[in-house]
N, C-alpha and C. Protein backbone atom coordinates (compact mmCIF):
# COMPACT_ATOMS: atom_id res chain seq x y z
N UNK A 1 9.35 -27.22 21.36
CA UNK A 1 8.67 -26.64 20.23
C UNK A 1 7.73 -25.53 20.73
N UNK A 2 7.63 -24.57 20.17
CA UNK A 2 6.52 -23.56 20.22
C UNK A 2 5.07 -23.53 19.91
N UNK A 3 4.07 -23.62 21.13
CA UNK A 3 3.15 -23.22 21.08
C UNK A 3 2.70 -21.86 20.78
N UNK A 4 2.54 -21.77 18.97
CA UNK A 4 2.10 -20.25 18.63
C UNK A 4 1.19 -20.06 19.17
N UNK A 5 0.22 -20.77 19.28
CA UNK A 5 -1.49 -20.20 19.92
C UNK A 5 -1.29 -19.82 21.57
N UNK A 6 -0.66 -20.20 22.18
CA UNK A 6 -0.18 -19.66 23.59
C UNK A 6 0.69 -18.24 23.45
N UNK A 7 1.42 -18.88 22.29
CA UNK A 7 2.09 -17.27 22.39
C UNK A 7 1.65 -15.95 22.03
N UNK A 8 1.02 -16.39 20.99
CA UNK A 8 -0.14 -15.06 20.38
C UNK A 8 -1.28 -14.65 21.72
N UNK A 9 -1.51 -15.38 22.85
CA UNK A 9 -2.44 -15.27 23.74
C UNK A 9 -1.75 -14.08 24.46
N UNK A 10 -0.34 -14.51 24.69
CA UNK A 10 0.31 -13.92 25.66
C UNK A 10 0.95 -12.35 25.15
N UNK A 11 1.39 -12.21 23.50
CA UNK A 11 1.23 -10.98 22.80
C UNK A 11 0.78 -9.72 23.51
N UNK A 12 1.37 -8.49 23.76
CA UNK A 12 0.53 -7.32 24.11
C UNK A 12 1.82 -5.94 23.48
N UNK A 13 1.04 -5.67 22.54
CA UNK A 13 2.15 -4.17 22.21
C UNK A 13 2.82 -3.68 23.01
N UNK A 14 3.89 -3.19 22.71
CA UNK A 14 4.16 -2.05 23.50
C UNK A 14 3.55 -0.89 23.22
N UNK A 15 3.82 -0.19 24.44
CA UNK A 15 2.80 0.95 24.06
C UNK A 15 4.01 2.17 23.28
N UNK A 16 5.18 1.68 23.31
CA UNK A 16 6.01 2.66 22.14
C UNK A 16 5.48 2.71 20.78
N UNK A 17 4.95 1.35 20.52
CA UNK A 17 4.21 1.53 18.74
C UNK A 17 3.35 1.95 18.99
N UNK A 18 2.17 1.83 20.43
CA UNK A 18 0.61 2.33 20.30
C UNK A 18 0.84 4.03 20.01
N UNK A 19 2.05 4.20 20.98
CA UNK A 19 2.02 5.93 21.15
C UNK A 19 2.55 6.25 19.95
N UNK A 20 3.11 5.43 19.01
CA UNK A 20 3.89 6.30 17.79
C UNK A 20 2.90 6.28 16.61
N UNK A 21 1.78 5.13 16.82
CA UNK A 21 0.77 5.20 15.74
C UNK A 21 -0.38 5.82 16.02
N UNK A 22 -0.65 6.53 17.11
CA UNK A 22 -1.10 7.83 17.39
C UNK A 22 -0.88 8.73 16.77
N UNK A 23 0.35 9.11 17.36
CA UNK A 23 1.08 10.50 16.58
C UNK A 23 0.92 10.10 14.97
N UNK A 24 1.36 9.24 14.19
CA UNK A 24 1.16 8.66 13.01
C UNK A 24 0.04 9.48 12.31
N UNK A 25 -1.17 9.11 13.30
CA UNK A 25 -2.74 9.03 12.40
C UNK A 25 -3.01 10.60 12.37
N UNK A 26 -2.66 11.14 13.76
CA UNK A 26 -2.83 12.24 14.12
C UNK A 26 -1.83 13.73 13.33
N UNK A 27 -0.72 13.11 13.01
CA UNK A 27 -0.12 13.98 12.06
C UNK A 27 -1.04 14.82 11.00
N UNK A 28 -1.26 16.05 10.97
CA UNK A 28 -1.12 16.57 9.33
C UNK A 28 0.06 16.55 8.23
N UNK A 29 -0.09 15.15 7.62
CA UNK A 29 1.29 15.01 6.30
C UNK A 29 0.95 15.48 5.48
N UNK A 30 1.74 16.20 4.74
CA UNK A 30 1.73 16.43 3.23
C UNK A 30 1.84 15.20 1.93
N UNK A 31 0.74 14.83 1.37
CA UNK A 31 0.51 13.38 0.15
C UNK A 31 1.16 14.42 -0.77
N UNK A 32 0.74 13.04 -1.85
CA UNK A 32 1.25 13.68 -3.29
C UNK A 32 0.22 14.56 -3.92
N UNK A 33 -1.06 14.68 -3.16
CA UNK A 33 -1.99 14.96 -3.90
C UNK A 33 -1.43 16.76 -3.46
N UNK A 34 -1.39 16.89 -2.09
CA UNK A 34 -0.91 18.17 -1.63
C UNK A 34 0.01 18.47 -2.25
N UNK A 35 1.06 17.78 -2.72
CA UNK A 35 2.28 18.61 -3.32
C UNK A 35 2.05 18.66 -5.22
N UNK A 36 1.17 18.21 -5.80
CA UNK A 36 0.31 18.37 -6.92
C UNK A 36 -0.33 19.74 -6.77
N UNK A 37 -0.66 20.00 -6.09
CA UNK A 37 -1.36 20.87 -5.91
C UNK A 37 -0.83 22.54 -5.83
N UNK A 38 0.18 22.07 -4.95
CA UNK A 38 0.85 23.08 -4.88
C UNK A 38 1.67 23.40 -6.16
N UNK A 39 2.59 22.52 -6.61
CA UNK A 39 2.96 22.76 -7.88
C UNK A 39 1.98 23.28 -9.29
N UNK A 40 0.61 22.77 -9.16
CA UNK A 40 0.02 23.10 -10.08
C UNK A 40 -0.24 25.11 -9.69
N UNK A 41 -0.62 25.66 -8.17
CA UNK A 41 -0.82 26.78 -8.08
C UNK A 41 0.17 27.33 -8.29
N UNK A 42 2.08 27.23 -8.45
CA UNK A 42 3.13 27.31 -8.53
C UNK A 42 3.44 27.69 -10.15
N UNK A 43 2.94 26.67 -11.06
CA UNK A 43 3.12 26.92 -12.64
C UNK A 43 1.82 27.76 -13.07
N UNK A 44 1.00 28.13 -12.18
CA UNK A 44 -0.65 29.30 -12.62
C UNK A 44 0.36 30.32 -12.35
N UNK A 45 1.40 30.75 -11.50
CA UNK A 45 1.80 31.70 -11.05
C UNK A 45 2.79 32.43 -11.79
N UNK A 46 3.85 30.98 -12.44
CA UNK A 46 4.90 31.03 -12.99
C UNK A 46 4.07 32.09 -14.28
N UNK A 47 2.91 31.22 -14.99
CA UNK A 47 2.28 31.71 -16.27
C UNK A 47 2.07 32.80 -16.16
N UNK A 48 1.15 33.55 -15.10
CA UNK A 48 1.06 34.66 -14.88
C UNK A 48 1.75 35.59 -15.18
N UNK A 49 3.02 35.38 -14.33
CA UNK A 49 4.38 36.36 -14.59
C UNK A 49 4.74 36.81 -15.77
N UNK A 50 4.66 35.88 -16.70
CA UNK A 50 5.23 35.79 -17.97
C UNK A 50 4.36 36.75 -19.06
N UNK A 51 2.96 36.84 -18.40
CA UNK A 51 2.28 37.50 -19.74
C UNK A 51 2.81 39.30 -19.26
């Protein structure tokens, strides 16, 4: 049978997830709020045109 509490002791990441949730945090992503945004300066523009 498995000793979880030994095994969780013995647990250590790899450092492939440490290094990928680096890059992760460190990314500049584009949210929804950014692409709101852009679409909203996108249809000011569209309006523009039109008058």
């Amino acid at each position: 049978m498995l000793n979880y509490e030994e095994e969780l002791k013995k647990f250590k990441p790899s450092l492939e997830v440490e290094e990928a949730e680096e890059e992760i945090y460190n990314r500049d992503l584009t949210d929804m709020t950014d692409l709101m945004q852009e679409m909203m300066k996108e249809a000011k523009r569209n309006s523009n045109q039109l008058r």
